[in-house]
Protein backbone atom coordinates (compact mmCIF):
# COMPACT_ATOMS: atom_id res chain seq x y z
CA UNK A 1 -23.51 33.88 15.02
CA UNK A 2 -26.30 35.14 17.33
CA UNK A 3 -25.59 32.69 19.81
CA UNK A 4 -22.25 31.74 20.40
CA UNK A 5 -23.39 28.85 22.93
CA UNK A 6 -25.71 27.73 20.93
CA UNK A 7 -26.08 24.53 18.60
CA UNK A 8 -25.18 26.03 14.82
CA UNK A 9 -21.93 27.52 17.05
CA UNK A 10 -21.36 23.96 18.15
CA UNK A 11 -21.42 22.71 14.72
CA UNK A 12 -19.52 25.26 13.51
CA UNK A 13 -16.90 24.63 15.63
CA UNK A 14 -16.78 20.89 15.30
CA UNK A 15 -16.77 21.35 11.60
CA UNK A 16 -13.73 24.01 11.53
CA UNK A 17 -11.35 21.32 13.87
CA UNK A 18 -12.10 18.94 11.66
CA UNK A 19 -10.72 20.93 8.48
CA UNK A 20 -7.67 21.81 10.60
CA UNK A 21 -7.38 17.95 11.50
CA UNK A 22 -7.16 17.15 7.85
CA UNK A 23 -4.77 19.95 6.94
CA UNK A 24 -2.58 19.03 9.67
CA UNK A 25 -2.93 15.28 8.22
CA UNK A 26 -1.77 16.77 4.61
CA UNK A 27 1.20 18.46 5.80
CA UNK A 28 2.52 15.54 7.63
CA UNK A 29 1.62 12.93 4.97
CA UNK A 30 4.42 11.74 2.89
CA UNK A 31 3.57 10.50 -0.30
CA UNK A 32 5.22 7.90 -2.18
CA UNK A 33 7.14 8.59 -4.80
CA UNK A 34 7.29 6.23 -8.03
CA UNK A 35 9.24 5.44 -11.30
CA UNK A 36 9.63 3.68 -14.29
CA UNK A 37 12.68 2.29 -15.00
CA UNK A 38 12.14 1.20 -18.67
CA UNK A 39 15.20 -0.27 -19.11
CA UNK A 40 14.46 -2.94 -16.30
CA UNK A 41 10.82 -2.53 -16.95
CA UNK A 42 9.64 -2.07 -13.75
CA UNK A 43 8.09 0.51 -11.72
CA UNK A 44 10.10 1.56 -7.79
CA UNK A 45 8.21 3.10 -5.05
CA UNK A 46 9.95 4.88 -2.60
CA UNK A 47 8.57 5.81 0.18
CA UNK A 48 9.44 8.46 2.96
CA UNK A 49 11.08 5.81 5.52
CA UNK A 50 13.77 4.95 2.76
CA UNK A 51 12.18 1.81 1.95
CA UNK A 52 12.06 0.72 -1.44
CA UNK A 53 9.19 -1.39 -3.04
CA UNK A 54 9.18 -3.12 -7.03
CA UNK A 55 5.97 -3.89 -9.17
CA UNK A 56 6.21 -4.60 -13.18
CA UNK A 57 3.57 -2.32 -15.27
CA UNK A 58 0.96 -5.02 -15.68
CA UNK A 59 0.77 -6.26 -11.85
CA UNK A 60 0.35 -2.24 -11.22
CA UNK A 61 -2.04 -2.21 -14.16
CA UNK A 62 -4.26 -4.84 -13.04
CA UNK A 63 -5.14 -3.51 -9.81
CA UNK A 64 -7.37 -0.43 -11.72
CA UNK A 65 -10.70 -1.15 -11.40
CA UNK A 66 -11.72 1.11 -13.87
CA UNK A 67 -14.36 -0.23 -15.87
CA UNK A 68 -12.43 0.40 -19.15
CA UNK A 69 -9.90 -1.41 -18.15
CA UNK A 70 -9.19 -4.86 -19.37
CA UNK A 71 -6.69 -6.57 -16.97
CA UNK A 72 -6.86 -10.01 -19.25
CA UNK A 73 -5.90 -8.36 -22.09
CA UNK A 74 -3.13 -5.58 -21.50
CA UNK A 75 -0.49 -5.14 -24.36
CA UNK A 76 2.76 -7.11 -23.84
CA UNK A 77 4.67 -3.49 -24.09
CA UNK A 78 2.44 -1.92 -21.81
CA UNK A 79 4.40 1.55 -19.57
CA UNK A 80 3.45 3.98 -17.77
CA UNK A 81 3.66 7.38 -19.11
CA UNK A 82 3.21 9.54 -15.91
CA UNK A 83 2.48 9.56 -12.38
CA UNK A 84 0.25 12.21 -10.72
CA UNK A 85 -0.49 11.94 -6.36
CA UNK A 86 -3.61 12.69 -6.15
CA UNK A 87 -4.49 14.16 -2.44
CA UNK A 88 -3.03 11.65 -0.16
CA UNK A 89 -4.75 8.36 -0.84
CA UNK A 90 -4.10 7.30 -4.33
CA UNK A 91 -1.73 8.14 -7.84
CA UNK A 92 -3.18 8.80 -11.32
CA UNK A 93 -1.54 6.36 -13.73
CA UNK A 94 -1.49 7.19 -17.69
CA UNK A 95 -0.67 4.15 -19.66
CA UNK A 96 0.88 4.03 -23.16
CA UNK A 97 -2.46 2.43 -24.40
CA UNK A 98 -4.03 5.63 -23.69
CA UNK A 99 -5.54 4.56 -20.60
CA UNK A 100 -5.53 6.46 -17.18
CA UNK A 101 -6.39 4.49 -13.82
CA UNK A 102 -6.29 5.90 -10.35
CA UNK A 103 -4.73 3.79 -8.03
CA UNK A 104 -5.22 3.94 -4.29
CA UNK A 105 -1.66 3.76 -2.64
CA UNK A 106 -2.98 0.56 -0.27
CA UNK A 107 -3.80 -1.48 -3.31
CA UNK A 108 -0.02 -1.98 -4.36
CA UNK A 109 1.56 -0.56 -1.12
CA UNK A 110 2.35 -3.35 1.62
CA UNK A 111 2.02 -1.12 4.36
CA UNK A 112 0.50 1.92 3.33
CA UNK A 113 -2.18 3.46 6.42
């Protein structure tokens, strides 16, 4: 930059701690981690404290908001098929019915930030 003191420097500046603020962030986040236990048909999150939190399928299911989705009429034998973190706010869900929600961690976590 030309001017070092000067506003676009300021900017700059304000704009490069802010990137480092959110890569600290990333590092230090611990994301949950879930799984389907078909057998009991229900899905365990376990998050970094040790806790341990339960939700069947269609509860987890009918929290998408997806407009696709159709939380009144979900298939008895709904699953899920796979769980993907995406960033640090939310999980990508793909359901045996062949449809994928993303689901923000603080709409089935009690005490997620």
């Amino acid at each position: 930059l030309a001017d070092p003191d000067g506003q676009a420097a300021k900017i700059y500046s304000e704009i490069a701690a802010a990137v480092d603020a959110e890569v600290r962030a990333l590092k230090e986040t611990q994301k949950p981690a879930l799984l389907y236990v078909s057998e009991e048909n229900t899905v365990y999150v376990g998050l970094a404290n040790g806790e341990q939190q339960k939700i069947s399928p269609i509860e987890l299911r009918r929290l998408c908001r997806s407009p696709s989705n159709n939380p009144d009429n979900l298939p008895a034998d709904l699953k899920p098929l796979d769980f993907v973190p995406m960033g640090n706010y939310a999980v990508s869900v793909r359901w045996s019915d062949g449809h994928q929600s993303l689901l923000p961690y603080r709409s089935f976590l009690s005490n997620w930030p």
